[in-house]
PDB file of N, CA and C in Angstrom:
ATOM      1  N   UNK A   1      -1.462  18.790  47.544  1.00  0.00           N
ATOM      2  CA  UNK A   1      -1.569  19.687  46.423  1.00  0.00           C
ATOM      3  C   UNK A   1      -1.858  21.086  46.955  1.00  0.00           C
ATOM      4  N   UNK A   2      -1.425  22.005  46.645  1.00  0.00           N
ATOM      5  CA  UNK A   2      -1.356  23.428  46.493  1.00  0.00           C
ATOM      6  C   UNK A   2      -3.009  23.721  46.333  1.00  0.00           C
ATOM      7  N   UNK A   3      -3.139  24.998  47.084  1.00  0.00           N
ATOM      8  CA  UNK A   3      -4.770  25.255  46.548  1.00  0.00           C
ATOM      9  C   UNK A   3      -4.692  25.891  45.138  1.00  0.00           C
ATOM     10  N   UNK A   4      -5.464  25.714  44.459  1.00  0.00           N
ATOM     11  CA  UNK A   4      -5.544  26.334  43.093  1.00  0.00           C
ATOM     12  C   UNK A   4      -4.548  25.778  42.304  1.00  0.00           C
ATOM     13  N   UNK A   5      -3.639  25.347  42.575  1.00  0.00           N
ATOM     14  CA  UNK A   5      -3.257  24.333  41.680  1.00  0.00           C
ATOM     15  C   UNK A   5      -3.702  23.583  40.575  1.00  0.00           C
ATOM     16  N   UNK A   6      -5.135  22.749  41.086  1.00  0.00           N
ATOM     17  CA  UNK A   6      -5.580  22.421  39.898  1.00  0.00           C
ATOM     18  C   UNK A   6      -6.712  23.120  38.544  1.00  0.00           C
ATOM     19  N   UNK A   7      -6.521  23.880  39.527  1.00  0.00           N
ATOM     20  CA  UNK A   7      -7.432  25.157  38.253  1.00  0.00           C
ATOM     21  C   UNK A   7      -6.128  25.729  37.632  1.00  0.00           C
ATOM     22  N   UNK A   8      -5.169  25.881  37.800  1.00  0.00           N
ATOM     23  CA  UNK A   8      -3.961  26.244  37.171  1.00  0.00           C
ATOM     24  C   UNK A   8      -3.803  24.910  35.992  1.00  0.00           C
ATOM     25  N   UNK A   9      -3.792  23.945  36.239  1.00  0.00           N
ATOM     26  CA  UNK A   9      -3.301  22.744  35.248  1.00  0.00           C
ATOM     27  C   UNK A   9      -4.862  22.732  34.301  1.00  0.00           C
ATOM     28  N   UNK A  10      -5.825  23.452  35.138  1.00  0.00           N
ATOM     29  CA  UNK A  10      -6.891  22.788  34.083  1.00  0.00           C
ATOM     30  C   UNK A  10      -7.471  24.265  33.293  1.00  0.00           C
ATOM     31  N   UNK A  11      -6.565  25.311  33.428  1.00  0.00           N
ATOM     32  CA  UNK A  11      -6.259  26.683  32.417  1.00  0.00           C
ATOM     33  C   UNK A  11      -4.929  26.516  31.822  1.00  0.00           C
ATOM     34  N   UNK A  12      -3.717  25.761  32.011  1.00  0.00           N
ATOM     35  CA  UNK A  12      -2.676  26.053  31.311  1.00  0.00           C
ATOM     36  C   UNK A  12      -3.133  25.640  29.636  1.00  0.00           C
ATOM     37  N   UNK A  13      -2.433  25.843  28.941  1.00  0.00           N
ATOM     38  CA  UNK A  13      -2.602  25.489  27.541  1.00  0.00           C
ATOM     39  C   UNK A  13      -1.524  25.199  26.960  1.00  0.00           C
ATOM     40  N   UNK A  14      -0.031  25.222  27.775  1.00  0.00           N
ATOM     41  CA  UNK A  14       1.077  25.178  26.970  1.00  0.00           C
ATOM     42  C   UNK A  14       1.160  23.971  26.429  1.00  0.00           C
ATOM     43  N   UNK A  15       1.299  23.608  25.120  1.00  0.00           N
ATOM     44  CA  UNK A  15       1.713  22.756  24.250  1.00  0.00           C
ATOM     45  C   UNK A  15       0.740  22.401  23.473  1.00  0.00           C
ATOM     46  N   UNK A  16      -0.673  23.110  23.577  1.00  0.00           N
ATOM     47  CA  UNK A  16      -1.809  23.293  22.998  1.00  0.00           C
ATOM     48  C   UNK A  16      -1.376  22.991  21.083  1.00  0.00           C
ATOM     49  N   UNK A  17      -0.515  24.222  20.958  1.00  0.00           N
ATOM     50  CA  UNK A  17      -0.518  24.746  19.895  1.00  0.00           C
ATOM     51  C   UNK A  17       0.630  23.679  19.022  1.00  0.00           C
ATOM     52  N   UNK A  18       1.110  23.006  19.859  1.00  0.00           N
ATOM     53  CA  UNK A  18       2.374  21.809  19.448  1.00  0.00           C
ATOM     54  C   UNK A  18       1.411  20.740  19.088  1.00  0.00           C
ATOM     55  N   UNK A  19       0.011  20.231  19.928  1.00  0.00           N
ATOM     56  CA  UNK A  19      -0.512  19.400  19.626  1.00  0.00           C
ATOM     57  C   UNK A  19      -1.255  19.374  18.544  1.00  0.00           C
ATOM     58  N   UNK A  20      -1.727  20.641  18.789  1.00  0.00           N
ATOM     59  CA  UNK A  20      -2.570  21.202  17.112  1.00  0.00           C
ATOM     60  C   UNK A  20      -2.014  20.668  15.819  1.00  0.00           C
ATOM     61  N   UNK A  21      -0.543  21.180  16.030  1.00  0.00           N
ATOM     62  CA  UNK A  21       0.232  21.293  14.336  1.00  0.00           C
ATOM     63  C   UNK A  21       0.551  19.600  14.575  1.00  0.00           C
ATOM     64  N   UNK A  22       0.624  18.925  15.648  1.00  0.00           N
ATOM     65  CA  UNK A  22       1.180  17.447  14.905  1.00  0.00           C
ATOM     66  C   UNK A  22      -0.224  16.803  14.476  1.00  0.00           C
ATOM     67  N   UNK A  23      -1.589  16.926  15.472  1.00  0.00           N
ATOM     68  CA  UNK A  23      -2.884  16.036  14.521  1.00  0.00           C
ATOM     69  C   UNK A  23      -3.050  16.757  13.267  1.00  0.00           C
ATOM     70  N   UNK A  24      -2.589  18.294  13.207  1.00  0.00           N
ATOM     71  CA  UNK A  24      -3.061  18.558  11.299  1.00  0.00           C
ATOM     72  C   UNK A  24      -1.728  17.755  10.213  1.00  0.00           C
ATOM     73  N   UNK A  25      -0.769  17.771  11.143  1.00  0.00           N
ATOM     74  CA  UNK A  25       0.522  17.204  10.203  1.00  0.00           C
ATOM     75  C   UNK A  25       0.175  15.750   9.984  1.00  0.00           C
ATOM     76  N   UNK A  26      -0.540  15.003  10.789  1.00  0.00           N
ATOM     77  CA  UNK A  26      -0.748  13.533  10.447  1.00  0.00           C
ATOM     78  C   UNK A  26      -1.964  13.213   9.874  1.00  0.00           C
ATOM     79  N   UNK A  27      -2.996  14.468   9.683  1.00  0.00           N
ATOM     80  CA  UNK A  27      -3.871  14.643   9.260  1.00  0.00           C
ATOM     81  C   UNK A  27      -3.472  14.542   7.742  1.00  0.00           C
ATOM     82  N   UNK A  28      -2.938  15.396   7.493  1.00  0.00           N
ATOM     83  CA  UNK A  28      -2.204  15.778   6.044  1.00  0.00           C
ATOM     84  C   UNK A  28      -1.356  14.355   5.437  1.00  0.00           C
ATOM     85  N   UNK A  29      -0.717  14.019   6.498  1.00  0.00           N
ATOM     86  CA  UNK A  29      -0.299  12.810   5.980  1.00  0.00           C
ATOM     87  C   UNK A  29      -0.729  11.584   5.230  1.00  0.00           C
ATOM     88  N   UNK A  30      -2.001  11.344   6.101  1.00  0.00           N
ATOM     89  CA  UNK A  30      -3.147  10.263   6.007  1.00  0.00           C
ATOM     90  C   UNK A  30      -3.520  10.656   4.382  1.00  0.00           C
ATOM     91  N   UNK A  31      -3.938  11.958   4.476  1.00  0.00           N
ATOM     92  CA  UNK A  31      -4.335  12.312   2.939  1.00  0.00           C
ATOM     93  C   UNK A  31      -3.594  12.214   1.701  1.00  0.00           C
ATOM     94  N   UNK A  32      -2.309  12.780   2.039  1.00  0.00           N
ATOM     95  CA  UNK A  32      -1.490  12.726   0.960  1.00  0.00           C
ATOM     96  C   UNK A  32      -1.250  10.912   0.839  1.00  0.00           C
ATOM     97  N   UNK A  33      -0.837  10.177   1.489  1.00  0.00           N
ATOM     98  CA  UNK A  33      -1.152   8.390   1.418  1.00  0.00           C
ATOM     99  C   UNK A  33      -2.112   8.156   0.796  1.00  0.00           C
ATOM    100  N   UNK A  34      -3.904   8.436   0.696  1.00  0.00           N
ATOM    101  CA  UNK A  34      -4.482   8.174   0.538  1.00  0.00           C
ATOM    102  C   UNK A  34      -4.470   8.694  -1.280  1.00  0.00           C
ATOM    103  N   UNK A  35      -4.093   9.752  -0.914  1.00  0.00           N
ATOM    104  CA  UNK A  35      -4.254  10.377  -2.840  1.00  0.00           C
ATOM    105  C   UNK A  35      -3.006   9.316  -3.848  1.00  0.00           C
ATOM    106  N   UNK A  36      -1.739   8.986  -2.989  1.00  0.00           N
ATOM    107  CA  UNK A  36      -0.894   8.050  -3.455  1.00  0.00           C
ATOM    108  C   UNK A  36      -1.513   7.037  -4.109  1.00  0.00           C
ATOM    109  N   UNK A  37      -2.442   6.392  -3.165  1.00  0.00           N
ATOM    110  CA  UNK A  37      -2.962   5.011  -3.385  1.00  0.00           C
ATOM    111  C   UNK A  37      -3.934   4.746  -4.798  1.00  0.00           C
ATOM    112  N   UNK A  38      -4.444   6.393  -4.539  1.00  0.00           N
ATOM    113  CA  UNK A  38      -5.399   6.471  -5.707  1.00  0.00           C
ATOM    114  C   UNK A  38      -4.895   6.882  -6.831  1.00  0.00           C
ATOM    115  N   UNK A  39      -3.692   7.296  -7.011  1.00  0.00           N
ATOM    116  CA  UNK A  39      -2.963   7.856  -8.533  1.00  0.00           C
ATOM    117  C   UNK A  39      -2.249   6.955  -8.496  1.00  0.00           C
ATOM    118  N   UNK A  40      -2.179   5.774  -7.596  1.00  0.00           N
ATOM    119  CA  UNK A  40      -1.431   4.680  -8.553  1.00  0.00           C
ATOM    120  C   UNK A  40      -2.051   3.518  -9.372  1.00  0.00           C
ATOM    121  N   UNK A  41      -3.600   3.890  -9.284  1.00  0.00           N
ATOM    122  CA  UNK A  41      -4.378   3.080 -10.060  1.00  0.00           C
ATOM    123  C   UNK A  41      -4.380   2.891 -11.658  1.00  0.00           C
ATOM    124  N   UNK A  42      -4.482   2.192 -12.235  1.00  0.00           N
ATOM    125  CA  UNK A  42      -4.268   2.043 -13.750  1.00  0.00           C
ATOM    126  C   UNK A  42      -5.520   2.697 -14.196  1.00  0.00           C
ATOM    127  N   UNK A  43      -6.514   2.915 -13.616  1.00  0.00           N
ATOM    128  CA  UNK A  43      -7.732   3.405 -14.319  1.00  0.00           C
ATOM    129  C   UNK A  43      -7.316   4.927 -13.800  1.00  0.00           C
ATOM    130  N   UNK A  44      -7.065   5.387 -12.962  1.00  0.00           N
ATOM    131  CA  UNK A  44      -7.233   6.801 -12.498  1.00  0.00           C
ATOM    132  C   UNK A  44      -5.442   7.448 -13.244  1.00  0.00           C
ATOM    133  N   UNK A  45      -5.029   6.880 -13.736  1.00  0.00           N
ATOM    134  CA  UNK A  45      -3.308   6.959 -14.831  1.00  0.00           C
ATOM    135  C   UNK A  45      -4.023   7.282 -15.690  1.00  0.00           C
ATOM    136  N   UNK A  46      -5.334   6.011 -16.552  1.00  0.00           N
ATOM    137  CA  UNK A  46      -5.136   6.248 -17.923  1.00  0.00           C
ATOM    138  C   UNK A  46      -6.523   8.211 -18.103  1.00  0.00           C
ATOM    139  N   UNK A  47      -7.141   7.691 -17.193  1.00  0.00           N
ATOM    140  CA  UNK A  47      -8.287   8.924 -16.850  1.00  0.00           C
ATOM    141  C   UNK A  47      -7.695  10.173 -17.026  1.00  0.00           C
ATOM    142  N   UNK A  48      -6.134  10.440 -16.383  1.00  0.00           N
ATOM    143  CA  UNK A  48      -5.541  11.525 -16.443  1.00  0.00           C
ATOM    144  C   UNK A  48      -4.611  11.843 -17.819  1.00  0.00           C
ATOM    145  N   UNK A  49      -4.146  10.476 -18.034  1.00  0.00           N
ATOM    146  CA  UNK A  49      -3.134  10.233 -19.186  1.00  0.00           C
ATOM    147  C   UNK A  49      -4.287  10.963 -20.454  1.00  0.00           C
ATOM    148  N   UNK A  50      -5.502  10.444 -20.436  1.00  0.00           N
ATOM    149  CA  UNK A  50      -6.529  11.130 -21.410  1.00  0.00           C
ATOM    150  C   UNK A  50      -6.785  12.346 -21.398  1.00  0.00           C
ATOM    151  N   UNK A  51      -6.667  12.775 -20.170  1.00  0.00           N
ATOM    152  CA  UNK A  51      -6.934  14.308 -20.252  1.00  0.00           C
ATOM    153  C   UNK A  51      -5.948  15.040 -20.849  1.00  0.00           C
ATOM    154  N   UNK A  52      -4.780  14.659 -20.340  1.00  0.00           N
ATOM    155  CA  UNK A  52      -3.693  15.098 -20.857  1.00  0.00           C
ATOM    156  C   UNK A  52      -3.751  15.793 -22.515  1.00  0.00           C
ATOM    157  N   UNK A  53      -3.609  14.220 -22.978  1.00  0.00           N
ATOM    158  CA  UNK A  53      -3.674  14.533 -23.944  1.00  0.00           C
ATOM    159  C   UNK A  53      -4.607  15.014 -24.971  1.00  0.00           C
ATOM    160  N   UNK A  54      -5.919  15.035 -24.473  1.00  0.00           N
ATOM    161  CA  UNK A  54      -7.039  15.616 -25.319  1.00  0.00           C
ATOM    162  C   UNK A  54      -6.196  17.301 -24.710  1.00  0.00           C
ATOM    163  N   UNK A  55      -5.873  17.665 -24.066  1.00  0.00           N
ATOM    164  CA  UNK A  55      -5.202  19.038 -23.209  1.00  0.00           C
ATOM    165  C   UNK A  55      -4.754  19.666 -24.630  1.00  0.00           C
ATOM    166  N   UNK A  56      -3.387  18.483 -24.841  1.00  0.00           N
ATOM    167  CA  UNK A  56      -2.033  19.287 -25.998  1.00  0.00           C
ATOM    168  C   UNK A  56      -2.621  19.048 -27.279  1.00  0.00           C
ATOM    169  N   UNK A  57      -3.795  17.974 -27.479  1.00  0.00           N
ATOM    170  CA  UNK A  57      -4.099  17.831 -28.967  1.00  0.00           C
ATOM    171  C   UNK A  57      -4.927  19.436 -29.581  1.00  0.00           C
ATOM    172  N   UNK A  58      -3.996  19.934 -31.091  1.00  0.00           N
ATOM    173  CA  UNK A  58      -4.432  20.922 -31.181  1.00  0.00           C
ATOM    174  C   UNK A  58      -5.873  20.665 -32.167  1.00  0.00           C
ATOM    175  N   UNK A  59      -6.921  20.970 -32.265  1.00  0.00           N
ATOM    176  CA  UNK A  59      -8.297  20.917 -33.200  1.00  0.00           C
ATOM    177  C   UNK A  59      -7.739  20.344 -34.314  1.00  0.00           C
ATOM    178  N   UNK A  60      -7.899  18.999 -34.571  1.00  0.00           N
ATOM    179  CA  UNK A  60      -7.478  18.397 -35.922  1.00  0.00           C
ATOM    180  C   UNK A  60      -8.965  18.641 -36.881  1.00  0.00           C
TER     181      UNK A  60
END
């Protein structure tokens, strides 16, 4: 090995910024799955389905 060589590999950073954006992209992923799982619940449908509509109902 080259002198300084390995202080060169243990300052490079290239692909730093590639690794960054794929753990936030699978980060994001995990979440958006996770919010799936939970809006496909029949209780968390009708929770929203209620809001909804108390939303458009005008003051009877």
């Amino acid at each position: 090995m080259r002198p300084g060589l390995g202080r060169t590999l243990l300052t490079d950073d290239t692909g730093a910024a590639t690794a960054e954006y794929a753990i936030a992209t699978m980060a994001a992923v995990g979440f958006a799955s996770l919010l799936v799982v939970i809006m496909r619940s029949d209780e968390v449908r009708g929770i929203l389905t209620d809001m909804v509509r108390a939303a458009l109902t005008v003051g009877v």
